[in-house]
Protein backbone atom coordinates (compact mmCIF):
# COMPACT_ATOMS: atom_id res chain seq x y z
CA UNK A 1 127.63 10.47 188.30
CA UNK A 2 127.50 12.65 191.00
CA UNK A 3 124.67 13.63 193.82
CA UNK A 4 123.89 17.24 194.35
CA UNK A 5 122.11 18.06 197.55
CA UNK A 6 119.72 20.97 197.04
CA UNK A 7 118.13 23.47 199.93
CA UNK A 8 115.23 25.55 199.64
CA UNK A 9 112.55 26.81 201.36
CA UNK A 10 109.30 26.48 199.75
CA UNK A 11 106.46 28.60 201.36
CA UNK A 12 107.26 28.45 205.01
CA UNK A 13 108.62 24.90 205.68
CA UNK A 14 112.34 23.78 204.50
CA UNK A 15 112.85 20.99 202.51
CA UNK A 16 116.42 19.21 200.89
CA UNK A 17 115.84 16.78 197.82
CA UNK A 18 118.69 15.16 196.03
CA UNK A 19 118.96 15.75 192.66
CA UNK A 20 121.50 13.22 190.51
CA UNK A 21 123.32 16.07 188.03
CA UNK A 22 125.75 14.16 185.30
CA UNK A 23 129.25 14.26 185.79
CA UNK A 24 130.40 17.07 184.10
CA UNK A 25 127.14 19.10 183.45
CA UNK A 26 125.17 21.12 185.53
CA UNK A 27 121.53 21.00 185.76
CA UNK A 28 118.96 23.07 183.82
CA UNK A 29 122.15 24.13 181.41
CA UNK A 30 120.21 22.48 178.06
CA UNK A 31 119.21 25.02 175.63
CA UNK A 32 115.73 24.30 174.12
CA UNK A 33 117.35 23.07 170.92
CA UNK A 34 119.41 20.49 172.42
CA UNK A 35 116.51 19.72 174.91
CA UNK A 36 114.16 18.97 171.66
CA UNK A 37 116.81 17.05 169.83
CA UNK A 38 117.23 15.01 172.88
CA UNK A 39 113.17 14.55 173.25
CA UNK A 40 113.26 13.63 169.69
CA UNK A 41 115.28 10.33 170.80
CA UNK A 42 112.60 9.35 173.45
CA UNK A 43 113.08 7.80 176.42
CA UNK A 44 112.50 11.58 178.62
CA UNK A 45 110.12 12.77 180.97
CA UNK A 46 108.63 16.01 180.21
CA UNK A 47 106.80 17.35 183.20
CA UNK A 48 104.62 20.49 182.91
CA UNK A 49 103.45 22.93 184.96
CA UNK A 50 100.45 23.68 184.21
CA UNK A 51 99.48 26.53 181.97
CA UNK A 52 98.74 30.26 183.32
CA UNK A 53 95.63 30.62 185.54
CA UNK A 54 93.41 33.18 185.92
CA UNK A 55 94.80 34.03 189.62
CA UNK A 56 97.53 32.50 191.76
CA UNK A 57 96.23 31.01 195.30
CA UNK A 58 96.65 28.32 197.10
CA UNK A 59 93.53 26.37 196.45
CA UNK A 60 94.85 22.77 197.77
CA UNK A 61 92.67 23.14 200.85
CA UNK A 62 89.41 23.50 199.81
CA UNK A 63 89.46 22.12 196.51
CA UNK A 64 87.60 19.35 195.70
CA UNK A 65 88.36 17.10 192.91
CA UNK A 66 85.96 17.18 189.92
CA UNK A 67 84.57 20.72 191.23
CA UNK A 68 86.94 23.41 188.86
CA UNK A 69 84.38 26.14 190.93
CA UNK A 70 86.38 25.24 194.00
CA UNK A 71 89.91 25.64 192.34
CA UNK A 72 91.95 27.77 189.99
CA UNK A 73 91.62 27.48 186.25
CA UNK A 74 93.08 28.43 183.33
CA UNK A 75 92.64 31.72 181.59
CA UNK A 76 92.14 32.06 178.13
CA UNK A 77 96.12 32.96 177.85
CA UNK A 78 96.39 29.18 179.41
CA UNK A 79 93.96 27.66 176.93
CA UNK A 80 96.14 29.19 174.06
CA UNK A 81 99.42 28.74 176.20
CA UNK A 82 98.39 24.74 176.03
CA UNK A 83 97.55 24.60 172.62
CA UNK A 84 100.39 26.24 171.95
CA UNK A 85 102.85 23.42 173.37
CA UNK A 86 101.18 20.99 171.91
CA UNK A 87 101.44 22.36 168.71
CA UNK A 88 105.00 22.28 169.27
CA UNK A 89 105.64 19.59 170.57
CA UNK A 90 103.66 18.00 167.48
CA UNK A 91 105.72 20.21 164.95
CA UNK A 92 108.82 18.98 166.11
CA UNK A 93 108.10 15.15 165.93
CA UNK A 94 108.49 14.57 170.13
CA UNK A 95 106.96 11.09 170.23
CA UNK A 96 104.59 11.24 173.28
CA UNK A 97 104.16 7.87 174.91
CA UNK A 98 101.69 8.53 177.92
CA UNK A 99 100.58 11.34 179.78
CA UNK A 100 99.88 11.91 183.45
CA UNK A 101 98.19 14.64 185.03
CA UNK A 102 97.39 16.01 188.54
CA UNK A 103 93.34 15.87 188.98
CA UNK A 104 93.25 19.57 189.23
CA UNK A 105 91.33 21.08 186.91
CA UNK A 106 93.72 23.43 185.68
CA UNK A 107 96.15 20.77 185.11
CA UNK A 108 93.86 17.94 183.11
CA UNK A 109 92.72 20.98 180.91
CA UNK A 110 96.38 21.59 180.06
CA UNK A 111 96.90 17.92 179.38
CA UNK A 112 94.01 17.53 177.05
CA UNK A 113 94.69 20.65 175.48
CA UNK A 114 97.97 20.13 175.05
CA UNK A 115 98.33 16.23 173.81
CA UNK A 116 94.84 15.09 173.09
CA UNK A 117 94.70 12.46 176.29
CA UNK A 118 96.03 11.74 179.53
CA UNK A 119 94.82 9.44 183.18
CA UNK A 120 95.03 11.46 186.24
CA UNK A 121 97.24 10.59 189.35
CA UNK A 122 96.35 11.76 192.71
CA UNK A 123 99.99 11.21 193.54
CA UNK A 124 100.68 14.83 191.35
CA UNK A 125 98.33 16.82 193.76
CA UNK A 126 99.30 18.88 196.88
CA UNK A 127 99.03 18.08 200.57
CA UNK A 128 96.10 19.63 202.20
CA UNK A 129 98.41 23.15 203.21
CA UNK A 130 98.86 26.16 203.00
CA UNK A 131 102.11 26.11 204.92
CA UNK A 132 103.39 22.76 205.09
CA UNK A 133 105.37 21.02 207.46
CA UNK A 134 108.18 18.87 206.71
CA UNK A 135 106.32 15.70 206.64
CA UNK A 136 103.72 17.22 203.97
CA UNK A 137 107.28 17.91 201.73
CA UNK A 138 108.62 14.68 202.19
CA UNK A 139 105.16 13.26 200.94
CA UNK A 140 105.13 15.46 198.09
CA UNK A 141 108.57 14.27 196.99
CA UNK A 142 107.75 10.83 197.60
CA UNK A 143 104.86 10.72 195.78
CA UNK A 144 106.42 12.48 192.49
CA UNK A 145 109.61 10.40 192.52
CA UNK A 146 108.52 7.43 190.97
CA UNK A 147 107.15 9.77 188.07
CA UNK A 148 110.43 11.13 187.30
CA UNK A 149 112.69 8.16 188.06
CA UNK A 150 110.68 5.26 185.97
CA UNK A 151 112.50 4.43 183.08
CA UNK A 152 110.24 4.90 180.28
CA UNK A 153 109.65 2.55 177.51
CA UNK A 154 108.19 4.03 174.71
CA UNK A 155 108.32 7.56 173.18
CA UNK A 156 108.33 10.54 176.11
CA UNK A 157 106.38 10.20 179.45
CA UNK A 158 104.36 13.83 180.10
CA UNK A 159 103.56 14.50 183.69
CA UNK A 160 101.57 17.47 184.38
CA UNK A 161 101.19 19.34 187.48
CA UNK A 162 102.69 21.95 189.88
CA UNK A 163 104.65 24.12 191.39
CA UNK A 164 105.27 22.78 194.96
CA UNK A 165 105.33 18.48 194.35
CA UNK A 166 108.27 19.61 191.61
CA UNK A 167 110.34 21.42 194.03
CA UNK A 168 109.40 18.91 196.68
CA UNK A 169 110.98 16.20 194.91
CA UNK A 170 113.89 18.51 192.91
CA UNK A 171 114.66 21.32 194.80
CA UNK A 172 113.45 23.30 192.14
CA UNK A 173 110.73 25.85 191.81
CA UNK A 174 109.23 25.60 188.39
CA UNK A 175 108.39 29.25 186.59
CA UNK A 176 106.41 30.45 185.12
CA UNK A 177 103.52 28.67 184.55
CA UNK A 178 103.60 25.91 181.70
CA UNK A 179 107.28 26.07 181.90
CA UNK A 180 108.94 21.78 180.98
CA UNK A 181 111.33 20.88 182.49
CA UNK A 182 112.97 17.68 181.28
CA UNK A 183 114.25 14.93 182.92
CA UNK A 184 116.20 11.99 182.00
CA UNK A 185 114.90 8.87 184.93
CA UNK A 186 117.67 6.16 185.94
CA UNK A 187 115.93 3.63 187.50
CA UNK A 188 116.95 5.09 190.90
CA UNK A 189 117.48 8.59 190.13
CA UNK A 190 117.22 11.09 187.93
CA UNK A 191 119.19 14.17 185.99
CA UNK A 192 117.32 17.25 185.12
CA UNK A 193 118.77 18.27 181.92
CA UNK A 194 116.79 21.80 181.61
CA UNK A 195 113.66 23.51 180.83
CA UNK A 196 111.44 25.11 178.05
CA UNK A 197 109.67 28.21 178.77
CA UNK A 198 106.03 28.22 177.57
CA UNK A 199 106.96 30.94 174.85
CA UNK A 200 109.94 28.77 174.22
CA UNK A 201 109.95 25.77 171.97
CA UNK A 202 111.57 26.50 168.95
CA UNK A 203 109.63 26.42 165.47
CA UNK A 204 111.67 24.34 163.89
């Protein structure tokens, strides 16, 4: 195993997450076939972002929870874009153990849509920014860590949320909207084996 430090600079603050990458691979190489055959085994987290919105704005400082008139939502693209995946994901026998979502709007909508059920996790959401500081990354990552790390007992574990907590805790920025990325969790760490555009997820 070996430890990968990645930079980046999301929005205007800089932020370096360590990502555990497999001895021997590199991360985000999977194609969606091997991805899915993998996913078929269980034991994978498949976090989501969610599905296309009808504009793109930071809404994480006046949004209020349970209020989708104070945030972004899905466009009817997203509502088919989630449907879609969890056709998919159906289709191709992914066992789905549980399923966490952000309390966004946008996000719950493509959790239901997509599998049916889900609890919501404040842990998923943004800090209250539009430019964050350092400490507002390193509380993002924080609080997503556990989701990707936990080993997972039964089936897959779906997390689904956004952009920024993702590349808080990863270093990477997850596009376009509804793209999976999928994770295997160690206990302590984590490898990112690759990700599944929306448009992606092969029919058979």
């Amino acid at each position: 195993m070996s430890l990968t430090l990645f930079s980046h600079l999301p929005r205007a603050a800089s932020v370096v997450a360590l990502l555990c990458v497999s001895s021997g691979a590199t991360a985000q190489d999977a194609s969606p076939q091997d991805l899915v055959a993998a996913l078929q085994e269980g034991g994978l987290v498949i976090y989501v972002r969610h599905a296309t919105t009808e504009s793109d704005y930071a809404d994480q400082v006046h949004a209020v929870m349970g209020d989708c008139a104070t945030q972004r939502v899905l466009s009817a693209d997203g509502w088919a874009e989630a449907k879609g995946i969890g056709a998919a994901v159906h289709a191709l026998e992914v066992p789905v153990g549980g399923v966490v979502s952000s309390g966004y709007c946008r996000a719950w909508q493509t959790a239901d849509l997509a599998f049916g059920h889900y609890h919501t996790d404040e842990a998923l959401h943004f800090a209250k920014a539009e430019d964050y500081s350092d400490a507002d990354i390193a509380q993002m990552r924080e609080n997503v860590l556990p989701f990707l790390t936990e080993v997972v007992a039964e089936g897959n574990r779906v997390v689904v949320g956004h952009d920024d907590p993702f590349e808080a805790a990863t270093g990477i920025y997850p596009e376009p909207q509804g793209v999976a990325y999928v994770v295997r969790p160690e206990g302590d760490s984590f490898t990112v084996l690759g990700h599944i555009d929306p448009d992606a997820w092969p029919t058979n």
